[in-house]
Protein backbone atom coordinates (compact mmCIF):
# COMPACT_ATOMS: atom_id res chain seq x y z
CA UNK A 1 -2.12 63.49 -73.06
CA UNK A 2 -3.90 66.18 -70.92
CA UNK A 3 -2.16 69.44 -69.71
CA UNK A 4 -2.16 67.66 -66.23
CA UNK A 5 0.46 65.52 -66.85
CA UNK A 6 2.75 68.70 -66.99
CA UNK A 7 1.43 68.83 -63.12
CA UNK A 8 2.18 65.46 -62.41
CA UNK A 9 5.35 65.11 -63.33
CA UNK A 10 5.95 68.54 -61.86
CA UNK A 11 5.06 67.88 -58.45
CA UNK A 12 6.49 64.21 -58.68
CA UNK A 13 9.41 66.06 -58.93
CA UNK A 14 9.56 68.85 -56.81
CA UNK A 15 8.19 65.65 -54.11
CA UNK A 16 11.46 63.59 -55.10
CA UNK A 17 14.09 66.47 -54.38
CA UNK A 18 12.58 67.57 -51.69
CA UNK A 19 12.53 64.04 -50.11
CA UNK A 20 16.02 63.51 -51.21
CA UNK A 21 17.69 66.88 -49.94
CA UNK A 22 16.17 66.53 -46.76
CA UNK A 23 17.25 62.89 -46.38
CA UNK A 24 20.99 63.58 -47.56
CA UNK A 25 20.54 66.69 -45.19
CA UNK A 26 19.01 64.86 -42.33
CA UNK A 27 21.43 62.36 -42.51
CA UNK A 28 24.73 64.26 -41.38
CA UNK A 29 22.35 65.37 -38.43
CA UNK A 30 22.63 62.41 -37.08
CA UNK A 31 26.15 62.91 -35.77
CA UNK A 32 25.36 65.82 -33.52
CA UNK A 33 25.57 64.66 -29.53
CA UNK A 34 21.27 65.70 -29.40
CA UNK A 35 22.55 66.08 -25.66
CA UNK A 36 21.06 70.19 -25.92
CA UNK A 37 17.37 71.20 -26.50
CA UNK A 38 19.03 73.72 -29.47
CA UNK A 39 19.89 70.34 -31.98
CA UNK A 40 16.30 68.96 -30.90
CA UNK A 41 14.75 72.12 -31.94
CA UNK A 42 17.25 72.66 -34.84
CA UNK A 43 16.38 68.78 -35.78
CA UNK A 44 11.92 69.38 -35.50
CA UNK A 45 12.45 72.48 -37.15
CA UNK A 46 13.73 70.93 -40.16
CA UNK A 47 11.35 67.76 -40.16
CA UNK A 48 8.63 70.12 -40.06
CA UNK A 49 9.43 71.90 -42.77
CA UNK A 50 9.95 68.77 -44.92
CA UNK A 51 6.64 67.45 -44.09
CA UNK A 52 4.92 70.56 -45.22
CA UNK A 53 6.76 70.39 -48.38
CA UNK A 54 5.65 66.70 -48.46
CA UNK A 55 2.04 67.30 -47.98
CA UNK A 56 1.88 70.32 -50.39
CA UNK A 57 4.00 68.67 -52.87
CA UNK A 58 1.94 65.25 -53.09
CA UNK A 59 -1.02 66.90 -52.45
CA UNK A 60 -1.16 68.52 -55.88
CA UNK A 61 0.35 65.70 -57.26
CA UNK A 62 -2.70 63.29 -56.70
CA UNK A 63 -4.69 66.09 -58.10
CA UNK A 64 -2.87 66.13 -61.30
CA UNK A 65 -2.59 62.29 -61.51
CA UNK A 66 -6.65 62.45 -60.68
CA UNK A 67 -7.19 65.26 -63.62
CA UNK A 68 -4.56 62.98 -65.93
CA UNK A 69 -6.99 59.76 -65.16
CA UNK A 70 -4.40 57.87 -62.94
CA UNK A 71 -6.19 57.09 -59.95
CA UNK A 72 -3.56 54.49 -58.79
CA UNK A 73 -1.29 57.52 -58.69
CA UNK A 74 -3.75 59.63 -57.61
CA UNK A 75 -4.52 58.01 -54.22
CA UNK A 76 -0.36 56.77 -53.86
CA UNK A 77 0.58 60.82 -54.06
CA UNK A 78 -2.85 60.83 -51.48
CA UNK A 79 -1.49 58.19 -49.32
CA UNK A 80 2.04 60.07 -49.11
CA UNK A 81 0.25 63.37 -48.14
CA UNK A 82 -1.89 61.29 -45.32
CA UNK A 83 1.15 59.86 -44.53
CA UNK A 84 3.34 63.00 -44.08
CA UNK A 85 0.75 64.84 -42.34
CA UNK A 86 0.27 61.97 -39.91
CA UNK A 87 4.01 61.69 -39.00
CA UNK A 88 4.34 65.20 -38.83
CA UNK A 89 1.45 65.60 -35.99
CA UNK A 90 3.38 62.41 -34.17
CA UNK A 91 7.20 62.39 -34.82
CA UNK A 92 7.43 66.22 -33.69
CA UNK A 93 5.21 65.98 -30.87
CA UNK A 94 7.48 63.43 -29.59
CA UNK A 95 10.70 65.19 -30.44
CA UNK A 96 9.11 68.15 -29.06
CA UNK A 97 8.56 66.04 -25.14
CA UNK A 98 12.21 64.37 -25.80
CA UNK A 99 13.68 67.99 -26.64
CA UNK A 100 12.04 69.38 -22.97
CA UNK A 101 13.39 66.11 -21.43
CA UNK A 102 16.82 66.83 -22.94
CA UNK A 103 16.32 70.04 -21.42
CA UNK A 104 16.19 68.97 -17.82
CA UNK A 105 19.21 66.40 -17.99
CA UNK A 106 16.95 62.77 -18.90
CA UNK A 107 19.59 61.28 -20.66
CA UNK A 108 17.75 58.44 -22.00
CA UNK A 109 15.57 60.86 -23.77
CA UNK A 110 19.25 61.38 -26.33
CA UNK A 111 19.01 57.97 -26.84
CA UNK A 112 15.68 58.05 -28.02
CA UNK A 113 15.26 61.45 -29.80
CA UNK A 114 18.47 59.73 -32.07
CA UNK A 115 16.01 56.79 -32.48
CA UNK A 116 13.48 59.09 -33.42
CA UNK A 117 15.63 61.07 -36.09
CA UNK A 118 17.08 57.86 -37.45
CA UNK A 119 13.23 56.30 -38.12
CA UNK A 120 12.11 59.33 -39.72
CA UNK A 121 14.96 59.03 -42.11
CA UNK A 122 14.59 55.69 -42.67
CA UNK A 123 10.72 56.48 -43.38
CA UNK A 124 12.15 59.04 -45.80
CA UNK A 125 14.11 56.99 -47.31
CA UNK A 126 11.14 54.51 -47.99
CA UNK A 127 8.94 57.21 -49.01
CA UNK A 128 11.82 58.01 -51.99
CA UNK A 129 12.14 54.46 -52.86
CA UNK A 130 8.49 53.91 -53.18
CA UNK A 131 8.37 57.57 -55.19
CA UNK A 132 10.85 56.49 -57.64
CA UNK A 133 9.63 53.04 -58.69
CA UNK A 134 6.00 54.42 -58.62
CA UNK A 135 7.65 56.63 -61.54
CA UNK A 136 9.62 53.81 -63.04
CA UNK A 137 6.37 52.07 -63.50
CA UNK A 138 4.36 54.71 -64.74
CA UNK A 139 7.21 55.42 -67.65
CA UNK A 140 6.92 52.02 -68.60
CA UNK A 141 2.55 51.92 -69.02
CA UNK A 142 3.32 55.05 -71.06
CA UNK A 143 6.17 53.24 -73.64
């Protein structure tokens, strides 16, 4: 085994709490009224930090599963950066609108930001399934 697998493994799991605290944290979010521009901002605020964290943190991942000689895992931690940088330019421009509609009264824009929320945590939630079974399987080629 190369040094790199130190990375992987690493950055696997820095990627897996970070995807889990912010889901377990996200979740409880879900009960505030999103009827005030401060719990949309509040609510973008904290996706966007989670999506840096994602794109950093599977970003060197793939590099370490590259230098280890895993390109499967390589270009899965790729797809989960792509991934996390592409919702992050899309989710939070659209909470960002619904947070200025919220602003001037549009209720239906609640209804939707809440939609909004609730599909990025369900996307998280996906993204920490797929994380942890990639890692199942990849402790089972290595046994």
């Amino acid at each position: 085994m190369t040094v790199a697998v130190y990375g992987a493994f690493l950055f696997t799991v820095a990627l897996l709490v970070a995807t889990a605290y912010f889901l377990m944290g996200g979740l409880p979010l879900l009960i505030l009224k999103h009827d005030v521009s401060l719990d949309a901002r509040f609510i973008r605020s904290f996706f966007n930090l989670y999506y840096r964290m994602a794109v950093v943190f599977s970003l060197l991942a793939g590099l370490s599963y590259a230098a280890w000689g895993k390109p499967v895992f390589a270009a899965g931690a790729a797809a989960i950066a792509a991934m996390s940088w592409a919702l992050r330019r899309v989710l939070l421009r659209i909470m960002e609108d619904l947070g200025s509609r919220i602003e001037a009264g549009e209720l239906a824009a609640i209804a939707r930001f809440r939609r909004i929320h609730g599909l990025a945590l369900l996307i998280n939630l996906v993204q920490l399934v797929v994380v942890v079974g990639s890692m199942v399987k990849l402790t089972k080629q290595l046994s």
